[in-house]
N, C-alpha and C. Protein backbone atom coordinates (compact mmCIF):
# COMPACT_ATOMS: atom_id res chain seq x y z
N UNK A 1 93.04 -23.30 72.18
CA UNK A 1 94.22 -22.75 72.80
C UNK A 1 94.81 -23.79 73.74
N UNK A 2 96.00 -23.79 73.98
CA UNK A 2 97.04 -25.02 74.26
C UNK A 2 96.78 -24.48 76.08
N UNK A 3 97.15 -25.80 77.01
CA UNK A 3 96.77 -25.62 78.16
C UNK A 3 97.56 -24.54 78.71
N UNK A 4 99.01 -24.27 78.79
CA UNK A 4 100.05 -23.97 78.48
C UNK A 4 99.97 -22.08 78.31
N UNK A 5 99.68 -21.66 77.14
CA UNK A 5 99.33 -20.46 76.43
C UNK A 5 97.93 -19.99 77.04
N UNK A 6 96.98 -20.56 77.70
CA UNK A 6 96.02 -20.19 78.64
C UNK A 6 96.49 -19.24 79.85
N UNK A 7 97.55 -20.57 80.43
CA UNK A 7 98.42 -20.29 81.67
C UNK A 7 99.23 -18.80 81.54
N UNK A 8 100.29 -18.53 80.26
CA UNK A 8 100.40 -17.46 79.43
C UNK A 8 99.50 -16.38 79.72
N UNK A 9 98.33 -16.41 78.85
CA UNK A 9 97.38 -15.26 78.72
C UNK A 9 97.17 -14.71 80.20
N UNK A 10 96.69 -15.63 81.17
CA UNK A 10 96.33 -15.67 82.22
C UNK A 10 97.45 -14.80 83.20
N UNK A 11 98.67 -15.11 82.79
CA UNK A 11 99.71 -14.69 83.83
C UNK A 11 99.81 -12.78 83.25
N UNK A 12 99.62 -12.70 81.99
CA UNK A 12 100.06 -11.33 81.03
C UNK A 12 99.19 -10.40 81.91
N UNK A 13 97.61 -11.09 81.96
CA UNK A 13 96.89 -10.42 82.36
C UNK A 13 96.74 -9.98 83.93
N UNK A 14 97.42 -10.52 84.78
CA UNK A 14 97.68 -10.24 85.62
C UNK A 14 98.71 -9.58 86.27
N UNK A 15 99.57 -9.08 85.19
CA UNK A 15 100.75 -8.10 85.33
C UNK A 15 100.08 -6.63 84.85
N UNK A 16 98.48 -6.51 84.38
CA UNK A 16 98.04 -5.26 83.83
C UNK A 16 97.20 -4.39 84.39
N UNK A 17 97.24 -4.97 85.81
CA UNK A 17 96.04 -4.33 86.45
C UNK A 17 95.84 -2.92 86.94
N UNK A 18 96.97 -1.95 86.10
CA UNK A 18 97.18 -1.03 86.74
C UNK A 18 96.27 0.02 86.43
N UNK A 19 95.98 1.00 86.82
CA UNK A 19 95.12 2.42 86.38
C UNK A 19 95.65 3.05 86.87
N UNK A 20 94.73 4.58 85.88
CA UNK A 20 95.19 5.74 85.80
C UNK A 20 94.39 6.97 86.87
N UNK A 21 94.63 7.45 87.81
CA UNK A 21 93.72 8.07 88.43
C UNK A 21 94.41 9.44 88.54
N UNK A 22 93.72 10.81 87.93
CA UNK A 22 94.05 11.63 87.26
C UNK A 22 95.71 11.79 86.74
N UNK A 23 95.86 11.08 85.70
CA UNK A 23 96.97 11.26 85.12
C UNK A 23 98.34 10.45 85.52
N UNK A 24 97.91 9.94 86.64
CA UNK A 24 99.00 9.39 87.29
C UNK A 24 98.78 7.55 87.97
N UNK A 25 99.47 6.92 86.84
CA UNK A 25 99.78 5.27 87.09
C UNK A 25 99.65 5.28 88.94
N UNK A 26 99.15 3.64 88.64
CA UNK A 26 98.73 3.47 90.16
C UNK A 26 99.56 2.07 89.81
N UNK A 27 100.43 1.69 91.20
CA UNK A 27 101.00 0.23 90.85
C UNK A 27 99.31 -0.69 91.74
N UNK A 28 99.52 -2.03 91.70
CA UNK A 28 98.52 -2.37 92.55
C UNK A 28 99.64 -3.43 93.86
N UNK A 29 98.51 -3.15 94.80
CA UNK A 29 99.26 -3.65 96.10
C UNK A 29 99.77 -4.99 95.81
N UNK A 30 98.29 -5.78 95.61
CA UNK A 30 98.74 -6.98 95.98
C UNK A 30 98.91 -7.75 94.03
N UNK A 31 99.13 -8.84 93.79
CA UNK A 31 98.75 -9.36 92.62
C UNK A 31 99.25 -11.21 92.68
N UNK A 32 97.90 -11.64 92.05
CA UNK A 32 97.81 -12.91 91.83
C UNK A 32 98.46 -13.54 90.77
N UNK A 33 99.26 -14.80 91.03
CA UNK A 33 99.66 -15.50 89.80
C UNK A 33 99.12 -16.75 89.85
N UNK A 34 98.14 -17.44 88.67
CA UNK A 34 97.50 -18.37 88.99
C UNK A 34 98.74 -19.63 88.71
N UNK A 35 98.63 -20.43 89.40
CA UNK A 35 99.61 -21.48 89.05
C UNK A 35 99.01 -22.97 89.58
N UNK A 36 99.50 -23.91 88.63
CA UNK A 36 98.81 -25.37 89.35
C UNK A 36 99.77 -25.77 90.33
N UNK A 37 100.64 -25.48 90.46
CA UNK A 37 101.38 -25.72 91.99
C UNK A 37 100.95 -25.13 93.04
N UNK A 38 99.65 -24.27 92.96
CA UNK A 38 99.28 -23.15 93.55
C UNK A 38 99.41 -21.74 93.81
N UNK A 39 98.60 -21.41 93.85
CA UNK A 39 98.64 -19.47 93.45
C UNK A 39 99.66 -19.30 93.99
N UNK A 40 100.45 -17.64 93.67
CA UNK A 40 101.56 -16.68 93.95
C UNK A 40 100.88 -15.74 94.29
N UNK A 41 101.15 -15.06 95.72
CA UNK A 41 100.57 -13.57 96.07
C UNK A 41 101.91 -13.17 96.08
N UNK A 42 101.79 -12.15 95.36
CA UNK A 42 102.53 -11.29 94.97
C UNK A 42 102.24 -9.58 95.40
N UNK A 43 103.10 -9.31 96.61
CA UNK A 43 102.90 -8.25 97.42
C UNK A 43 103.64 -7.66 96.62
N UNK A 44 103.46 -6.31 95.65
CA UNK A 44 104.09 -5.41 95.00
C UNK A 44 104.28 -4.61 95.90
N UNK A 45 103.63 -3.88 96.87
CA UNK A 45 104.21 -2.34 97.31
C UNK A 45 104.91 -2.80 98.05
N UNK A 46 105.02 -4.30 98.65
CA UNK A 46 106.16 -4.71 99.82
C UNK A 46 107.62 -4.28 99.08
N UNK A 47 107.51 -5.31 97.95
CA UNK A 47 108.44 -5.24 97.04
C UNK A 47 109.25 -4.08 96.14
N UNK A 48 108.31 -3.30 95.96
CA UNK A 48 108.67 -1.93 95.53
C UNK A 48 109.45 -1.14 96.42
N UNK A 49 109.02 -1.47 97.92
CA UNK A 49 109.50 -0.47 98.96
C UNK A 49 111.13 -0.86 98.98
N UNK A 50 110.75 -2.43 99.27
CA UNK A 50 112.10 -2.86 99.20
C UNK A 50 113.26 -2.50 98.44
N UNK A 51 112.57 -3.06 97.54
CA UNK A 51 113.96 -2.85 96.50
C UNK A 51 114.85 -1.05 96.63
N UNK A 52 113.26 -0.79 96.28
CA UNK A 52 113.73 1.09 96.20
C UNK A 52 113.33 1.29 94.34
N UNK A 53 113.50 0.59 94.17
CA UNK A 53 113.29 0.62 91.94
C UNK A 53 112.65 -0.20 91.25
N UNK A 54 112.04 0.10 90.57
CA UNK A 54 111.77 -0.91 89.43
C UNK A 54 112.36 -1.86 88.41
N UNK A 55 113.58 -1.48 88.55
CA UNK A 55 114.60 -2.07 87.46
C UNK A 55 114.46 -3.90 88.28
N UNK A 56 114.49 -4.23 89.61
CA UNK A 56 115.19 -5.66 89.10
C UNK A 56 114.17 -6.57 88.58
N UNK A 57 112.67 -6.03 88.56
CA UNK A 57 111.80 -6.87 87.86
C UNK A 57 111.43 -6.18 86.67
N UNK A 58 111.18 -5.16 86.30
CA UNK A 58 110.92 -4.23 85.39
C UNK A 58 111.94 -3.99 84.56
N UNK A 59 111.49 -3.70 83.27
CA UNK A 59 112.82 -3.41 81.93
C UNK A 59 112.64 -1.83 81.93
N UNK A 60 111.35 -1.32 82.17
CA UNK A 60 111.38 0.06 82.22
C UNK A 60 110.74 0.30 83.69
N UNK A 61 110.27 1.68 84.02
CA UNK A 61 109.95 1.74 85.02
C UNK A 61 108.43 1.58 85.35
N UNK A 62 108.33 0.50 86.06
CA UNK A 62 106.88 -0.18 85.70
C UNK A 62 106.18 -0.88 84.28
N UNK A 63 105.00 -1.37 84.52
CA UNK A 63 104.45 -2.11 83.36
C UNK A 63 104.92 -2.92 83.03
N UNK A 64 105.51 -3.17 81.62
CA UNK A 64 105.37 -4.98 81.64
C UNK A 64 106.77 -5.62 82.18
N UNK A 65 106.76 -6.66 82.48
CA UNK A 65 108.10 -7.55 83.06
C UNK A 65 108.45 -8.88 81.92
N UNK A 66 109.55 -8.67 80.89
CA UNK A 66 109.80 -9.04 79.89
C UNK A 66 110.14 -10.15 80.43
N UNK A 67 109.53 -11.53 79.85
CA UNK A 67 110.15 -12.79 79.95
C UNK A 67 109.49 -13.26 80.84
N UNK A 68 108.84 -12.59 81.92
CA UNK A 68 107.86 -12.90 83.08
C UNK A 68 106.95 -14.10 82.81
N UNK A 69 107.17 -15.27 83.49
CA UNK A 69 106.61 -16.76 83.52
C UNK A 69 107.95 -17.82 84.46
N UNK A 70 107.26 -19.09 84.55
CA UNK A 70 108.07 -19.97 85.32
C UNK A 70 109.22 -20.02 85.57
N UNK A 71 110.19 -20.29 84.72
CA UNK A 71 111.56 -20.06 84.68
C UNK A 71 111.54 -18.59 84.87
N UNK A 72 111.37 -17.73 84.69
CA UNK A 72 111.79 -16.33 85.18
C UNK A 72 112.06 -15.68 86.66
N UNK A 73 110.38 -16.23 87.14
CA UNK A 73 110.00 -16.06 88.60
C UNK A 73 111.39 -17.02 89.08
N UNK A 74 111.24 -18.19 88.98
CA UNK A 74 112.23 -19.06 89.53
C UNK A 74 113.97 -18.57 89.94
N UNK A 75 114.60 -18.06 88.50
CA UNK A 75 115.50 -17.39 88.61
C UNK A 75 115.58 -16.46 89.29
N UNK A 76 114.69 -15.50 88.91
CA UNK A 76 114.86 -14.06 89.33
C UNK A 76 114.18 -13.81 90.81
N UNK A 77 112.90 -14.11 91.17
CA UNK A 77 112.54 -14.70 92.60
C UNK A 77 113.69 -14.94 93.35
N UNK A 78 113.24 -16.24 93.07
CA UNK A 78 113.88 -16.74 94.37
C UNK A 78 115.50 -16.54 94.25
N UNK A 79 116.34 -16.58 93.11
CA UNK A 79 117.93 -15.68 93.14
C UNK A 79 117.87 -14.35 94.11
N UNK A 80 117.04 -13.32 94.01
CA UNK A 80 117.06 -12.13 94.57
C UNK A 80 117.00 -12.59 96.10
N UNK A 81 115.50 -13.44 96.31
CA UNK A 81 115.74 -14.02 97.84
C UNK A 81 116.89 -14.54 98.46
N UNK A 82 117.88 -14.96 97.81
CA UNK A 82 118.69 -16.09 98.43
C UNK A 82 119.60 -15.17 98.76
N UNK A 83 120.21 -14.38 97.28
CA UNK A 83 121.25 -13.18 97.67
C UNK A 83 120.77 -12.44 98.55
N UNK A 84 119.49 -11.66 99.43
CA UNK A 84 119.13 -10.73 100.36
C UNK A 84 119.23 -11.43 101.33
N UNK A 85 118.93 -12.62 101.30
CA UNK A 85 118.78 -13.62 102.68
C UNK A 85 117.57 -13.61 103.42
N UNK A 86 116.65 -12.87 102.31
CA UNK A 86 115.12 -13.03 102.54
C UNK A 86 114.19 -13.36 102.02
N UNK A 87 112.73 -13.62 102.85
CA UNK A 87 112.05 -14.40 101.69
C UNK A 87 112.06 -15.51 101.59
N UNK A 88 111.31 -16.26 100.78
CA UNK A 88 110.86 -17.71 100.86
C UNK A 88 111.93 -18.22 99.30
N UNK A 89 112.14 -19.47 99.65
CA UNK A 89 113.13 -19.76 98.62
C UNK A 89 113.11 -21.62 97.93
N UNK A 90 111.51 -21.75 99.18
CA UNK A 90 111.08 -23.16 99.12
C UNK A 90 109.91 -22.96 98.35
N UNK A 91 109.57 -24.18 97.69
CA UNK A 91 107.91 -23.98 96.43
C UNK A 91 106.89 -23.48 97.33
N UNK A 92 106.54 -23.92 98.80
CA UNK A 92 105.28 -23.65 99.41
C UNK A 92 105.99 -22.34 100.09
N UNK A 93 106.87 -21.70 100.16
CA UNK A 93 107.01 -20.41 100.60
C UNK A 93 106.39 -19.59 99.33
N UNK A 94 106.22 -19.65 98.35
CA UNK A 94 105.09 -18.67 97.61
C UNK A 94 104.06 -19.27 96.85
N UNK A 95 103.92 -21.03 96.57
CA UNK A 95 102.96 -21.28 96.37
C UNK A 95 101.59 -21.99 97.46
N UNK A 96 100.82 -21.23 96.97
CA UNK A 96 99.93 -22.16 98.04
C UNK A 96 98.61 -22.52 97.51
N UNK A 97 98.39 -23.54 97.96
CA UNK A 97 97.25 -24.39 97.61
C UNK A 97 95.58 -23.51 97.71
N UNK A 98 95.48 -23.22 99.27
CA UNK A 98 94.59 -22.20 99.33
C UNK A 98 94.34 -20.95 98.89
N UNK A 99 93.58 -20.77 97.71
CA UNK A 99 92.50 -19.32 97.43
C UNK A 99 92.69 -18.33 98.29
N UNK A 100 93.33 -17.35 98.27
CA UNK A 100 92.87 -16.10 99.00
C UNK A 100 92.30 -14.88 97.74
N UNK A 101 91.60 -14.03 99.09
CA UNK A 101 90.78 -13.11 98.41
C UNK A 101 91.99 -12.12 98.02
N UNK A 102 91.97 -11.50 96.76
CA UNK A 102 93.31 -10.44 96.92
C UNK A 102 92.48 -9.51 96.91
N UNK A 103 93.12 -8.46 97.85
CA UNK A 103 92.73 -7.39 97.83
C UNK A 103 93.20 -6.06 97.84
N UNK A 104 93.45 -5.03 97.34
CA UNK A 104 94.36 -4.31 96.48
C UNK A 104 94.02 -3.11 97.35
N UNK A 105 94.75 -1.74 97.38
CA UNK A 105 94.60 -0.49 97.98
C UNK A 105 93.15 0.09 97.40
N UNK A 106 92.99 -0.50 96.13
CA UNK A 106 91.53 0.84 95.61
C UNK A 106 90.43 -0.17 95.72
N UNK A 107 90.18 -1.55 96.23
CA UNK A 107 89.09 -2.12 96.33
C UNK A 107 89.71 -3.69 95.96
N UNK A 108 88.65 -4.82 95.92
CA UNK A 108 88.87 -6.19 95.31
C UNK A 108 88.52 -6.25 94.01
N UNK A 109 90.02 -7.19 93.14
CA UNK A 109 89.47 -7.51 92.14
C UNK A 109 89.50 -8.85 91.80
């Protein structure tokens, strides 16, 4: 498998972390994007609150984010930041070199 399509698999799988706890989808708080420029923490419930919807990252409401990878984040990221006038809009405003532990509302994963 190409270095590339690793990076791929790797990112898919980290958009899936969600569960079901009686019947009802759980988003997760926090979520990791591994990247060699350095990881992305990716605060979802910040983001969720914010916005108010799922639509400007989501095609439906929740689950997968179509097109979701480099150029996407890039556009759609940091575009949304610039138009709100919030948020980081520089590479080390969401990538960073240092490992953190993520840790999510129902435990670490």
């Amino acid at each position: 498998m190409r270095r590339g399509s690793v990076a791929a698999a790797v990112l898919v799988m980290a958009l899936f972390p969600l569960t079901t706890v009686a019947g009802k989808t759980q988003r997760p708080d926090m979520i990791t994007f591994p990247s060699k420029n350095g990881d992305v923490y990716f605060n979802h419930q910040k983001h969720a609150k914010a916005s108010g919807t799922c639509r400007p990252c989501h095609d439906r409401k929740g689950g997968k984010v179509k097109g979701l990878g480099k150029a996407w984040a890039h556009k759609v990221c940091r575009g949304c930041h610039e138009s709100a006038k919030t948020g980081p809009t520089e590479c080390q405003g969401c990538h960073h070199q240092q490992k953190k532990k993520m840790i999510t509302g129902k435990g670490t994963r």
